[in-house]
N, C-alpha and C. Protein backbone atom coordinates (compact mmCIF):
# COMPACT_ATOMS: atom_id res chain seq x y z
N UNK A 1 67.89 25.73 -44.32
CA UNK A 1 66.74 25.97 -43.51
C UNK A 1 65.47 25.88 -44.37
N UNK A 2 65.90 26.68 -45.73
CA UNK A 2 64.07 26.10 -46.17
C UNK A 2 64.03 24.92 -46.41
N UNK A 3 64.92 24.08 -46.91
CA UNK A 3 65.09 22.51 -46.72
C UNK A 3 64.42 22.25 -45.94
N UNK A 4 64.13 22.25 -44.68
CA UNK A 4 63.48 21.82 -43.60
C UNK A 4 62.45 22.12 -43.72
N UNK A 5 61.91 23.81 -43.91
CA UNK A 5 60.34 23.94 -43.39
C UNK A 5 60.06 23.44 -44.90
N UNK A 6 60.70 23.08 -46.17
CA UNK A 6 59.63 22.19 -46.92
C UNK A 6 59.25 20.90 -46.61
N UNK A 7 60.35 20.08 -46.23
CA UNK A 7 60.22 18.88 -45.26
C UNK A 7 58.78 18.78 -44.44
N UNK A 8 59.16 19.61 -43.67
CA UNK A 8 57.71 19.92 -42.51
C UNK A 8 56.45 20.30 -43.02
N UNK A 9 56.46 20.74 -44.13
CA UNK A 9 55.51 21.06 -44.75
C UNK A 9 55.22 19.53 -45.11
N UNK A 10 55.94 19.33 -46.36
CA UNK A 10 55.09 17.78 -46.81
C UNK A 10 54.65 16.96 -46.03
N UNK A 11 55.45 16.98 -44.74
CA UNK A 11 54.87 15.86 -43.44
C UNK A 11 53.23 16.28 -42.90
N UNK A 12 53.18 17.48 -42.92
CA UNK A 12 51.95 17.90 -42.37
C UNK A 12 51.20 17.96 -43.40
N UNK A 13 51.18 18.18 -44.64
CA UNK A 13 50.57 17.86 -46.22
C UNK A 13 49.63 16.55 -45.51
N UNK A 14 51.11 15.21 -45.48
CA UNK A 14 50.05 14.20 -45.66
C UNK A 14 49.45 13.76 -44.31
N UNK A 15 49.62 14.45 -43.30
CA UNK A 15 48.85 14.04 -41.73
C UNK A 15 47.60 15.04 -41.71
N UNK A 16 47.42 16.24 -42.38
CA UNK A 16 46.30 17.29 -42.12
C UNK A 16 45.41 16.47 -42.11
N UNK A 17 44.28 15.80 -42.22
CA UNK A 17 43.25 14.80 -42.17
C UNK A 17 43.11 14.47 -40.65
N UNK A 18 44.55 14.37 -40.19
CA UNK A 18 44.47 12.94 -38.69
C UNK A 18 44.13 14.67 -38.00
N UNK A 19 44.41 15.54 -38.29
CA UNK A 19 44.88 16.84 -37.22
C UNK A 19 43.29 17.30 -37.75
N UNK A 20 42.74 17.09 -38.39
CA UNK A 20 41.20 17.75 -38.93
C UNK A 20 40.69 16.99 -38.25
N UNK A 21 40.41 15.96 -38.48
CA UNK A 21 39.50 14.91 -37.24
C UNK A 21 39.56 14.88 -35.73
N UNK A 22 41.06 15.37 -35.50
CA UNK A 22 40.85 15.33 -34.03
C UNK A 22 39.98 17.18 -33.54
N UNK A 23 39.81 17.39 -34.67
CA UNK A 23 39.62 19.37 -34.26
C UNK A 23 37.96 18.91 -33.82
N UNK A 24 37.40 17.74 -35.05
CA UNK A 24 36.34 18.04 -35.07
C UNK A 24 35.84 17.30 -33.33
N UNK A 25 36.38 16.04 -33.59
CA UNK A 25 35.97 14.89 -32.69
C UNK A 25 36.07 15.88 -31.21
N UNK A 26 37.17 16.84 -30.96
CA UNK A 26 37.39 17.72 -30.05
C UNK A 26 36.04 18.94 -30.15
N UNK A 27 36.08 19.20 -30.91
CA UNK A 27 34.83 20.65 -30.93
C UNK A 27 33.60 20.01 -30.84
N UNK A 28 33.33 18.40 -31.45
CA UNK A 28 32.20 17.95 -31.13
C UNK A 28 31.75 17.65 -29.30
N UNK A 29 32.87 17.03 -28.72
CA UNK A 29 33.14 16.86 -27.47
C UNK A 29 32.35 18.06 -26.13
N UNK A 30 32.93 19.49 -26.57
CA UNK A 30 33.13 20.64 -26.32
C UNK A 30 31.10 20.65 -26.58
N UNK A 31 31.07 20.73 -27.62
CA UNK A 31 29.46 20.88 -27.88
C UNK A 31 28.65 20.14 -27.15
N UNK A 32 28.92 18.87 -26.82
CA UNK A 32 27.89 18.33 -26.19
C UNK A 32 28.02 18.53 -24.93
N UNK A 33 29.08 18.94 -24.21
CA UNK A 33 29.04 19.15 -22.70
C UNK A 33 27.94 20.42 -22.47
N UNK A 34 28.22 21.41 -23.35
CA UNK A 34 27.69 22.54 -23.03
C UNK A 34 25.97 22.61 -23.38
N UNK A 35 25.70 21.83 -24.63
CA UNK A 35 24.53 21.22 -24.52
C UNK A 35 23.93 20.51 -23.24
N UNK A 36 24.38 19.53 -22.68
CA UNK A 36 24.54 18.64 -21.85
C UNK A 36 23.52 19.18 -20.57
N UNK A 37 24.04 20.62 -19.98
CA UNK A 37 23.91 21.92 -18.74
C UNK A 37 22.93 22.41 -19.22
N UNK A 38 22.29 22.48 -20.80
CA UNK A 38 21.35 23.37 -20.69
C UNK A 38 20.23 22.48 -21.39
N UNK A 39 19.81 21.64 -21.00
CA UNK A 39 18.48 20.66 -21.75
C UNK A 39 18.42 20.90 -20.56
N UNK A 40 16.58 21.00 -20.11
CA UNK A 40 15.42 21.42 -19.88
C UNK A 40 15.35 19.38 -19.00
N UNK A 41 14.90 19.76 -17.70
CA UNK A 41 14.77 18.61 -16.52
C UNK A 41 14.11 17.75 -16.85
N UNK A 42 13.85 16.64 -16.97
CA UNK A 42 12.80 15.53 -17.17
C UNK A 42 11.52 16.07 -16.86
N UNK A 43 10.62 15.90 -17.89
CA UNK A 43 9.11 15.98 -17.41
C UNK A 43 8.93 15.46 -16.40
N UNK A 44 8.18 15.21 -15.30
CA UNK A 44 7.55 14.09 -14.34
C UNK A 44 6.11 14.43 -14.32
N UNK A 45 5.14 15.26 -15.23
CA UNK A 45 4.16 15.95 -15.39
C UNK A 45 3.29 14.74 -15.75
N UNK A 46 4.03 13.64 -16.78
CA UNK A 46 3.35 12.34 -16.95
C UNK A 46 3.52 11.57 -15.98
N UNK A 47 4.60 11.05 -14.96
CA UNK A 47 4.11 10.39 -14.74
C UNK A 47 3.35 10.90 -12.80
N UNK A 48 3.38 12.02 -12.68
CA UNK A 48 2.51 12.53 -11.46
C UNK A 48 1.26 12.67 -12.25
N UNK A 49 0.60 12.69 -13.28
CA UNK A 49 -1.06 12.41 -13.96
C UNK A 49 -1.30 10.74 -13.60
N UNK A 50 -0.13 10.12 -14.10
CA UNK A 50 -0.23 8.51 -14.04
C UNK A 50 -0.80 8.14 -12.30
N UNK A 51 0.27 8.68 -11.72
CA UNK A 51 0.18 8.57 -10.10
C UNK A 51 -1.66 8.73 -9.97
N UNK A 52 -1.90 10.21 -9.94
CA UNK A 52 -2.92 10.57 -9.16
C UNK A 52 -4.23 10.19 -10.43
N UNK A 53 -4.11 9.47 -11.52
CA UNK A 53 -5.15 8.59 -11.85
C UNK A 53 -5.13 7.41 -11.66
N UNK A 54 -4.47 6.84 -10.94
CA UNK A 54 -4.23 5.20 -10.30
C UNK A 54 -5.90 4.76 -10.19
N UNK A 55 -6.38 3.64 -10.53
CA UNK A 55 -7.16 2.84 -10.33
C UNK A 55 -6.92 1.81 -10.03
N UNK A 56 -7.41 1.21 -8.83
CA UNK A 56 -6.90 -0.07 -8.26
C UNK A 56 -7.70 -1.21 -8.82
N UNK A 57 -7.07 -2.06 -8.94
CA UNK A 57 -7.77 -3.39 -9.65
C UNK A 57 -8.93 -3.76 -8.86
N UNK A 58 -10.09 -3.26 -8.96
CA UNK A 58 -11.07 -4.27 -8.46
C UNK A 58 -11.75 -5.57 -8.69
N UNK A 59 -11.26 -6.07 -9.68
CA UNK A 59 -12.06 -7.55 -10.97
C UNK A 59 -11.95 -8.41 -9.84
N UNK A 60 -12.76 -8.88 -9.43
CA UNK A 60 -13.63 -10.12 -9.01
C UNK A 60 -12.23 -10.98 -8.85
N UNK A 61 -12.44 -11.74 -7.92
CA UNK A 61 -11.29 -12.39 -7.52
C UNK A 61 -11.74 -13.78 -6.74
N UNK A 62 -11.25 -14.28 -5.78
CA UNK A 62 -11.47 -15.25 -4.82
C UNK A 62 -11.99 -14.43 -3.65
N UNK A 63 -13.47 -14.72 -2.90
CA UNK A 63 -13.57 -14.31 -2.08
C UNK A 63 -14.53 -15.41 -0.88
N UNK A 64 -14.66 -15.12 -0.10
CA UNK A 64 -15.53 -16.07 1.08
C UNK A 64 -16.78 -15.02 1.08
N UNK A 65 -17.91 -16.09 2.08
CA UNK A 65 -18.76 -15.42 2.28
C UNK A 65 -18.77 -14.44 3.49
N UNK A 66 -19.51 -13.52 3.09
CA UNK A 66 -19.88 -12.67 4.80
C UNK A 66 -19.69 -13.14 5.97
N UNK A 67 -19.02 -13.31 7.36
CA UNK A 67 -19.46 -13.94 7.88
C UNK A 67 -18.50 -15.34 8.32
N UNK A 68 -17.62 -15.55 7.20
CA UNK A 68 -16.88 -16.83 7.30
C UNK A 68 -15.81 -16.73 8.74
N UNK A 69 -15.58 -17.50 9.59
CA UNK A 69 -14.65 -17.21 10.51
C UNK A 69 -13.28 -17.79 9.99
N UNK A 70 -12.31 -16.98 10.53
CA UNK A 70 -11.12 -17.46 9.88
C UNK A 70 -10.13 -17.99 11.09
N UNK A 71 -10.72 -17.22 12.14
CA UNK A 71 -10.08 -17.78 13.57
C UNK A 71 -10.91 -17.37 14.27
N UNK A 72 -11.30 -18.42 15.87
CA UNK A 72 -11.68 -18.20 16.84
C UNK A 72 -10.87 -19.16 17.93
N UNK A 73 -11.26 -18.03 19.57
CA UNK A 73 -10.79 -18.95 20.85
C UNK A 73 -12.00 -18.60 21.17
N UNK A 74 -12.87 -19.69 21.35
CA UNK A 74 -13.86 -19.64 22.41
C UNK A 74 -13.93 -18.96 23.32
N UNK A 75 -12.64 -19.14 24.23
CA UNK A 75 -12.45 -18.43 25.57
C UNK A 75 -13.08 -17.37 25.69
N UNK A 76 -12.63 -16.69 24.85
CA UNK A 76 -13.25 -15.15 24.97
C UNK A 76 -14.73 -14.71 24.32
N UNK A 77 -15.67 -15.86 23.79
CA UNK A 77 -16.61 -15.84 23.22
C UNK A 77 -18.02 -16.07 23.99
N UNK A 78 -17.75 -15.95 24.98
CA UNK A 78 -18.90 -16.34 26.32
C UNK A 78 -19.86 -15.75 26.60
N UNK A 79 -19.65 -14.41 26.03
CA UNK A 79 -20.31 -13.38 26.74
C UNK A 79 -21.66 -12.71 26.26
N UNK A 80 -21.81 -11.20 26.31
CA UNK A 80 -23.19 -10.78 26.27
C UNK A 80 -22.45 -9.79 25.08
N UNK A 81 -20.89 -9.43 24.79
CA UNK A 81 -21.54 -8.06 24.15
C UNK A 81 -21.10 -8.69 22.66
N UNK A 82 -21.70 -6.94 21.46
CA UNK A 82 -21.64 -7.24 20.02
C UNK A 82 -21.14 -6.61 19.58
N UNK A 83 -20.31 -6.47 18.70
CA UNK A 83 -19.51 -5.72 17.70
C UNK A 83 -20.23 -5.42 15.97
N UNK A 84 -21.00 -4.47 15.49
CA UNK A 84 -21.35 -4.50 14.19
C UNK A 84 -20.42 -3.71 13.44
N UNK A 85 -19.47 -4.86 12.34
CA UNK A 85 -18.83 -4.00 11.36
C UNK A 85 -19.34 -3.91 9.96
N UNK A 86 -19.81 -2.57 10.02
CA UNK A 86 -20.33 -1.97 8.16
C UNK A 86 -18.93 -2.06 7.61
N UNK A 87 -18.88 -2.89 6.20
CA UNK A 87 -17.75 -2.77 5.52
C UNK A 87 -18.77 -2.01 3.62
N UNK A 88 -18.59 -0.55 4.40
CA UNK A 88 -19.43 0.76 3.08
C UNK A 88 -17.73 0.73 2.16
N UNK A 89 -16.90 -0.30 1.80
CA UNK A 89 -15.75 0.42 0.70
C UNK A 89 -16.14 -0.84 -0.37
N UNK A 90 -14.74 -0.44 -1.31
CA UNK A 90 -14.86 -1.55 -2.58
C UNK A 90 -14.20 -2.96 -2.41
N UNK A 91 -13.59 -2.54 -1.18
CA UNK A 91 -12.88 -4.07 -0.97
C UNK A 91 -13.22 -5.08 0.29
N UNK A 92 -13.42 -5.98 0.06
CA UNK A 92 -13.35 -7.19 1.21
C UNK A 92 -12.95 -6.85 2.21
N UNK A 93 -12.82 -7.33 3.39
CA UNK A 93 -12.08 -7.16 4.30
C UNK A 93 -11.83 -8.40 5.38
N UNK A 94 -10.82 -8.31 5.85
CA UNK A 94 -10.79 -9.21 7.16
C UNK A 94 -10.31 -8.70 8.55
N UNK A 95 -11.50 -8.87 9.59
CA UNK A 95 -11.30 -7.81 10.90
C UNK A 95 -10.79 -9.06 11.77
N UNK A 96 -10.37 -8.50 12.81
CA UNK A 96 -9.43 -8.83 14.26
C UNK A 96 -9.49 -8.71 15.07
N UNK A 97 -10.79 -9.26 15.62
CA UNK A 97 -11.07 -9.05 17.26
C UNK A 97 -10.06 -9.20 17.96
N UNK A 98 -9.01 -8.25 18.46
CA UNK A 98 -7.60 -8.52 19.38
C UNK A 98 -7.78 -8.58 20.73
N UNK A 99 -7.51 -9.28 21.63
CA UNK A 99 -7.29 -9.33 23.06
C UNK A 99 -6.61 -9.90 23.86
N UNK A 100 -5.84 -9.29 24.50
CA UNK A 100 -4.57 -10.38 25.00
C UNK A 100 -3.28 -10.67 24.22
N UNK A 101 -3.44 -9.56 22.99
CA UNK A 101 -2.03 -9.95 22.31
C UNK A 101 -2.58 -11.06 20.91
N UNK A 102 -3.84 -11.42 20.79
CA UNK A 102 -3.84 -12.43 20.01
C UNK A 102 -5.47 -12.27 18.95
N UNK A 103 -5.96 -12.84 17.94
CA UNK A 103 -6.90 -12.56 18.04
C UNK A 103 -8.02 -13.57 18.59
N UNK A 104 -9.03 -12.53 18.80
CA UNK A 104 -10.03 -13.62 19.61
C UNK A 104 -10.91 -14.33 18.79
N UNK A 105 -11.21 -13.10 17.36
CA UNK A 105 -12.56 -13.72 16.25
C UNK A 105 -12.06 -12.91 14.91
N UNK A 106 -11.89 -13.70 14.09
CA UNK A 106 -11.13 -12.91 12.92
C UNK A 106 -12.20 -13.70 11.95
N UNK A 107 -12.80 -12.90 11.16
CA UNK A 107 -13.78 -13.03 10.25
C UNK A 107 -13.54 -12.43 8.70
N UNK A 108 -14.55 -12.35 7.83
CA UNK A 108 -14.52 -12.10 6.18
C UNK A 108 -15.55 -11.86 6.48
N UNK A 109 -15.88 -10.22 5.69
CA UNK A 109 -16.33 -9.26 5.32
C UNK A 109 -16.45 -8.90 4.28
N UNK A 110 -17.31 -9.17 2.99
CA UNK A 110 -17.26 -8.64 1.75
C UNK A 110 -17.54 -6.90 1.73
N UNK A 111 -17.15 -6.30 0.68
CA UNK A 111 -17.40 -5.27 0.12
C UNK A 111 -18.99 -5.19 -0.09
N UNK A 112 -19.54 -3.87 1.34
CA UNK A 112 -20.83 -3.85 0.95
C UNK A 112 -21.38 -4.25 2.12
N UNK A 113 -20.96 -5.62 2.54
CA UNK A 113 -21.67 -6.27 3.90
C UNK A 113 -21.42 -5.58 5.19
N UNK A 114 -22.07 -6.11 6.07
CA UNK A 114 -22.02 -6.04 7.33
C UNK A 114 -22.19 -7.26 8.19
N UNK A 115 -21.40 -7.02 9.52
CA UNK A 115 -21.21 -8.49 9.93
C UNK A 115 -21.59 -8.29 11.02
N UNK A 116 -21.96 -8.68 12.24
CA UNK A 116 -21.90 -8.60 13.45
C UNK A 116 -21.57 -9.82 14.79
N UNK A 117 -20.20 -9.49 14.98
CA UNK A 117 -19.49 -10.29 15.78
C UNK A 117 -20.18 -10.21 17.08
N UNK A 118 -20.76 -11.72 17.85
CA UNK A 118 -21.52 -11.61 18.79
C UNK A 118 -21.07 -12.56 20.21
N UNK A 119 -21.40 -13.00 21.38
CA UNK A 119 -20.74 -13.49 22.07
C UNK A 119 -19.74 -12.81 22.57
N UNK A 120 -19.09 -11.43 22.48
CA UNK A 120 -18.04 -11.17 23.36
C UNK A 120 -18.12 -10.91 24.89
N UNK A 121 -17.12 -11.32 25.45
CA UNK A 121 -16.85 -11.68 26.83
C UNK A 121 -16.74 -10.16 27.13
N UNK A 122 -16.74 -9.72 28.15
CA UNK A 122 -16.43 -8.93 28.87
C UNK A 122 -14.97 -8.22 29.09
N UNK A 123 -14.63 -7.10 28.52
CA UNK A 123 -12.79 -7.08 28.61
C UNK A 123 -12.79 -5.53 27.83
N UNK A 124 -11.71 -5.28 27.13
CA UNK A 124 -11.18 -4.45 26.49
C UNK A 124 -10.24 -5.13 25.39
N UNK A 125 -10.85 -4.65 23.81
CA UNK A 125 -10.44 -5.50 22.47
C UNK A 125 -10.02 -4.20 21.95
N UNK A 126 -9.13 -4.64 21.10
CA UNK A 126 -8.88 -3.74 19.88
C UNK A 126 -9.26 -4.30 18.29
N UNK A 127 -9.53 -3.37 17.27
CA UNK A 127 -10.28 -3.87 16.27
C UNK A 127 -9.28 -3.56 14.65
N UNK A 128 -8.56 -4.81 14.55
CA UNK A 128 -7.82 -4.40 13.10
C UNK A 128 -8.26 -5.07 11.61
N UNK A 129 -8.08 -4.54 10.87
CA UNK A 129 -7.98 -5.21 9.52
C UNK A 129 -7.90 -4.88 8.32
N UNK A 130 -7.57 -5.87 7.42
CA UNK A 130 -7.51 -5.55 6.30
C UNK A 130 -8.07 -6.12 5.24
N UNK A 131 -7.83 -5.25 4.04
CA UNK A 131 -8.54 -5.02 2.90
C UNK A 131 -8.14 -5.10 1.65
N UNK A 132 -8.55 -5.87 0.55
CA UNK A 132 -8.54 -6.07 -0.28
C UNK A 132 -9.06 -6.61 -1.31
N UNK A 133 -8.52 -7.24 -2.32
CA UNK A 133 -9.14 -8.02 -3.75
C UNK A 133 -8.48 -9.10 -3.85
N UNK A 134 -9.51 -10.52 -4.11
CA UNK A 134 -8.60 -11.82 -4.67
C UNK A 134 -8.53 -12.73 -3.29
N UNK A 135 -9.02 -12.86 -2.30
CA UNK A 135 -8.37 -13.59 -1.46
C UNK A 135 -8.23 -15.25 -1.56
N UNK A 136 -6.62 -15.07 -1.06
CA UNK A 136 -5.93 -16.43 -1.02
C UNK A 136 -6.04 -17.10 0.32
N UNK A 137 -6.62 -18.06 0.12
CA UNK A 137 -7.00 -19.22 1.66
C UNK A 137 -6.28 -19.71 1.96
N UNK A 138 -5.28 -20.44 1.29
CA UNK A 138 -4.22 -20.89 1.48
C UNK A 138 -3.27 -19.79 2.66
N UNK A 139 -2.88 -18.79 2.00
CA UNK A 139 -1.70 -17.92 2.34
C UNK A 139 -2.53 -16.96 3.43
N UNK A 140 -3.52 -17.11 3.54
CA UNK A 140 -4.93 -16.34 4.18
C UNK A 140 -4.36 -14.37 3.93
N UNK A 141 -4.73 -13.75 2.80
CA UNK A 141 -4.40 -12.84 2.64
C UNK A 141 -4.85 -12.33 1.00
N UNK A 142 -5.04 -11.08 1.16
CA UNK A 142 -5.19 -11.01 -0.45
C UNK A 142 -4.07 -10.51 -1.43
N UNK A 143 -3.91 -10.95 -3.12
CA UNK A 143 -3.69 -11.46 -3.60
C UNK A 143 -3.63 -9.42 -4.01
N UNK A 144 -4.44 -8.52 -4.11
CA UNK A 144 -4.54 -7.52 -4.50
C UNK A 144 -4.43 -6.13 -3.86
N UNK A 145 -4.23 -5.13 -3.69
CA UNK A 145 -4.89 -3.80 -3.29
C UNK A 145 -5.26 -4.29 -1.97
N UNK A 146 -3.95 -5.07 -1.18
CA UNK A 146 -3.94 -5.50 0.01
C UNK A 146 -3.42 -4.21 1.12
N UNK A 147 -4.11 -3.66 2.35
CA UNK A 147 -3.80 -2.25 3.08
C UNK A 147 -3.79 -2.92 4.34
N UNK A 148 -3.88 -2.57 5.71
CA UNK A 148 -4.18 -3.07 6.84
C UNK A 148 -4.17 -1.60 7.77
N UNK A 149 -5.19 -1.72 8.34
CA UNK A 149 -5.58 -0.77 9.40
C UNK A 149 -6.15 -1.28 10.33
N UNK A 150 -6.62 0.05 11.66
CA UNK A 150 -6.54 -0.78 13.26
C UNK A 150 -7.11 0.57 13.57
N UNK A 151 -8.07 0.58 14.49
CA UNK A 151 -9.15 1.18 14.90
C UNK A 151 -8.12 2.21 16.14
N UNK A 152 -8.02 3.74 16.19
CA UNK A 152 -6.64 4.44 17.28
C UNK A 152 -7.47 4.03 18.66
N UNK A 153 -8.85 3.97 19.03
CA UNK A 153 -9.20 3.69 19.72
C UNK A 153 -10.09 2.05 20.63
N UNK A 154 -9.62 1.57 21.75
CA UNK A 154 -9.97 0.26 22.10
C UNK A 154 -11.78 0.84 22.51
N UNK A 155 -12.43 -0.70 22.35
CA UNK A 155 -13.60 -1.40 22.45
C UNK A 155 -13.48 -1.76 23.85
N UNK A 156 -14.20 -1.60 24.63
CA UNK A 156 -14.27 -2.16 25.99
C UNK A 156 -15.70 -2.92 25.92
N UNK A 157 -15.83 -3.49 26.65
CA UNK A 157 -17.24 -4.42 26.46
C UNK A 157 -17.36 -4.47 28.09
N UNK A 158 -18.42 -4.14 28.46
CA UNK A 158 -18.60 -4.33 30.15
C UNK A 158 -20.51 -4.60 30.18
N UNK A 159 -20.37 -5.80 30.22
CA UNK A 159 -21.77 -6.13 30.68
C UNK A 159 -22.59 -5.75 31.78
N UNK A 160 -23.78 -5.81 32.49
CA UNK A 160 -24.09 -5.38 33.71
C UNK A 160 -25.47 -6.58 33.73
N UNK A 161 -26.28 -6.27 35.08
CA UNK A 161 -27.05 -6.90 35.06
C UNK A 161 -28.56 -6.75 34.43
N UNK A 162 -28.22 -4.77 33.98
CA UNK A 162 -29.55 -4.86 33.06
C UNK A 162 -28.76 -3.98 31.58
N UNK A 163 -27.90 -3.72 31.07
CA UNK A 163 -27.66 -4.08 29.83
C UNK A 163 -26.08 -4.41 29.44
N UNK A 164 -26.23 -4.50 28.11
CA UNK A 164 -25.21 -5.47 27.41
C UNK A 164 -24.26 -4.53 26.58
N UNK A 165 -23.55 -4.77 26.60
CA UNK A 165 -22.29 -3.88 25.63
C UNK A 165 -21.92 -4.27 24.32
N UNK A 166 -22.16 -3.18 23.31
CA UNK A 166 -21.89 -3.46 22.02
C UNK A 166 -21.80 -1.60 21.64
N UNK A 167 -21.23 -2.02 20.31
CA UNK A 167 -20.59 -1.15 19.11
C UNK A 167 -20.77 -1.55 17.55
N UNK A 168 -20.97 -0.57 17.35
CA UNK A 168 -20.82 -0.50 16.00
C UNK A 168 -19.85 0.22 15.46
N UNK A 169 -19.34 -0.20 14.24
CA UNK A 169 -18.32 0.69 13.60
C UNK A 169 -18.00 0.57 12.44
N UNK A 170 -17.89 1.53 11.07
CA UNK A 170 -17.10 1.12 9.66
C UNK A 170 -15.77 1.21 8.84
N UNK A 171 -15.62 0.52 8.38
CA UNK A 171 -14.39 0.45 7.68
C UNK A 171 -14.61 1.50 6.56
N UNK A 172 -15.34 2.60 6.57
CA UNK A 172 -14.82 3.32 5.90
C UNK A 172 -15.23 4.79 6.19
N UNK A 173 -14.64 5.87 6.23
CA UNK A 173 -15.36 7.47 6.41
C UNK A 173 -16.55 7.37 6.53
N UNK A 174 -17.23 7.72 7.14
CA UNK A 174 -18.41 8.59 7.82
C UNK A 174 -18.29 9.85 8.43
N UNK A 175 -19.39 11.15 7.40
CA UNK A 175 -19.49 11.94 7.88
C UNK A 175 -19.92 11.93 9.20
N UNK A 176 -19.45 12.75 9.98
CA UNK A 176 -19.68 12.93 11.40
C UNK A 176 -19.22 11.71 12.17
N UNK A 177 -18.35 10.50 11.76
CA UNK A 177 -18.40 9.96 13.02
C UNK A 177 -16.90 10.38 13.56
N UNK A 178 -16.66 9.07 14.62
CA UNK A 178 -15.83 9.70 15.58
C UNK A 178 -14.54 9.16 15.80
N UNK A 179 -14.74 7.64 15.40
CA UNK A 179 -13.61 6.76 15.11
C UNK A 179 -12.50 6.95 13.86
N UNK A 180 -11.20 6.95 14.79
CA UNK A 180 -10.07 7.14 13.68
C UNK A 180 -9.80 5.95 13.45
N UNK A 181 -8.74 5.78 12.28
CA UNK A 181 -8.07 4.58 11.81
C UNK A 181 -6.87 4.88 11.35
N UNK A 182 -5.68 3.93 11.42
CA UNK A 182 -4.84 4.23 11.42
C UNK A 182 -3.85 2.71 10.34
N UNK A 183 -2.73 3.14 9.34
CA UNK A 183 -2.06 2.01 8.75
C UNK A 183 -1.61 1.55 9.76
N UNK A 184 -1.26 -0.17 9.75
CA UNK A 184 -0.84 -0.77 10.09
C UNK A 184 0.58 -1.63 9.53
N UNK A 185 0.97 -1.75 10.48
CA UNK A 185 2.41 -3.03 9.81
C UNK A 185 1.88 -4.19 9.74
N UNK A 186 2.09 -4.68 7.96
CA UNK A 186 1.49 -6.16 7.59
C UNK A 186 1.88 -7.11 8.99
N UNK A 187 3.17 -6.74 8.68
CA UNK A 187 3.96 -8.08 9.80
C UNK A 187 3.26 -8.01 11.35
N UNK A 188 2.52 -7.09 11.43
CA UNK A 188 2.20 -6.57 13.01
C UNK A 188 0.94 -7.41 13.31
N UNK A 189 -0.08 -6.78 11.84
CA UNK A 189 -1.15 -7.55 11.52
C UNK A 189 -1.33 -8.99 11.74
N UNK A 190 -0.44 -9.60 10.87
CA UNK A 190 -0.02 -10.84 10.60
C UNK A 190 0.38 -11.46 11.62
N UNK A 191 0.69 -10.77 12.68
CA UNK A 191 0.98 -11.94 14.04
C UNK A 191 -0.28 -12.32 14.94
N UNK A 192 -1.14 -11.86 14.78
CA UNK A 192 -2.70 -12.07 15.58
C UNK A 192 -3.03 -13.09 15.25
C-alpha cells in the first residue's frame, strides 16, 4: 500500500502545474463574473449633453429665389383672395397650397422672406410645408435639416361683392398668435 500512495504521489509531483492552472484559470473565471454585476451602468450623461447641444447644419447650400413657383393649376388661381406667408425661421421653406387632394400653388420661401400667394379662387385650402437647408431641384427637396409641417387648421377663402379674402400666417411661433402646426408624413407631403 505505500507502494501505491508513493506512485500517486510522483504522478501528481509531475501534473501539479496542469491542476495549478486550472485553479487559477477557474478563480479567474469566478472573479470576473462577480465583477461583471457590480460595474457601475454606462454613462449616457455624454451623450444626452451631445443630444440637447445639437446644432443643425445651416451652411449655405442650394437655394431658389423668394417667390419661385414649383407647381401650379391655374384652375384654382382665378380668384380674388391672398395668402401672406412670413417665413421668421433659419430655414427655407416650401409651402402647399392644398385643395382637392392636390396642390394648387407650391412655392420657395427663403429664410427671412415673405411671400404672398395671390389669385386664389374661392374654396377651402389647407396650408403645408417644409423646411430646410441645401435644396435639390432635381429631387425637389432638401438635401438638409429637412421637417414637414401642415397648418391643424383650413383657410377658407370666400369672396363677396365688397371684400376679398385673405390671410396671413408664419412658419414660425408667434407670441400671441393662434395658428397651430403640426409634423407631417414626408410621404404624405410628398404626394401633393
Amino acid at each position: 500500500m505505500k507502494n501505491f500512495f508513493s506512485h500517486l504521489l510522483s504522478i501528481a509531483g509531475r501534473f501539479w502545474f496542469l491542476g495549478l492552472i486550472a485553479i487559477v484559470i477557474i478563480a479567474g473565471a469566478l472573479d470576473d463574473s462577480s465583477n461583471s454585476s457590480s460595474l457601475p451602468p454606462p454613462d449616457t450623461s455624454a451623450q444626452a449633453e451631445q443630444t440637447s447641444d445639437y446644432q443643425p447644419d445651416l451652411t449655405p447650400g442650394n437655394s431658389l429665389p423668394t417667390g419661385t413657383v414649383i407647381k401650379k393649376r391655374a384652375a384654382y388661381l382665378g380668384g380674388e383672395g391672398q395668402l401672406e406667408i412670413s417665413n421668421g425661421t433659419s430655414y427655407d421653406a416650401v409651402a402647399k397650397l392644398i385643395r382637392d387632394g392636390a396642390s394648387v400653388l407650391t412655392v420657395y420661401i427663403k429664410a427671412g422672406d415673405t411671400y404672398t400667394m395671390e389669385g386664389i379662387s374661392d374654396g377651402t385650402y389647407w396650408l403645408a410645408f417644409a423646411q430646410g437647408t441645401d435644396w435639390d431641384a432635381t429631387a425637389q427637396k432638401f438635401n438638409r435639416n429637412e421637417h414637414f409641417q401642415s397648418f391643424d387648421d383650413t383657410f377658407p377663402f370666400d369672396t363677396t361683392s365688397t371684400q376679398s379674402a385673405g390671410w396671413e400666417v408664419t412658419l414660425n411661433s408667434v407670441a400671441g398668435g393662434t395658428a397651430s402646426a403640426s409634423e407631417v408624413d414626408p410621404a404624405q407631403f410628398n404626394q401633393y
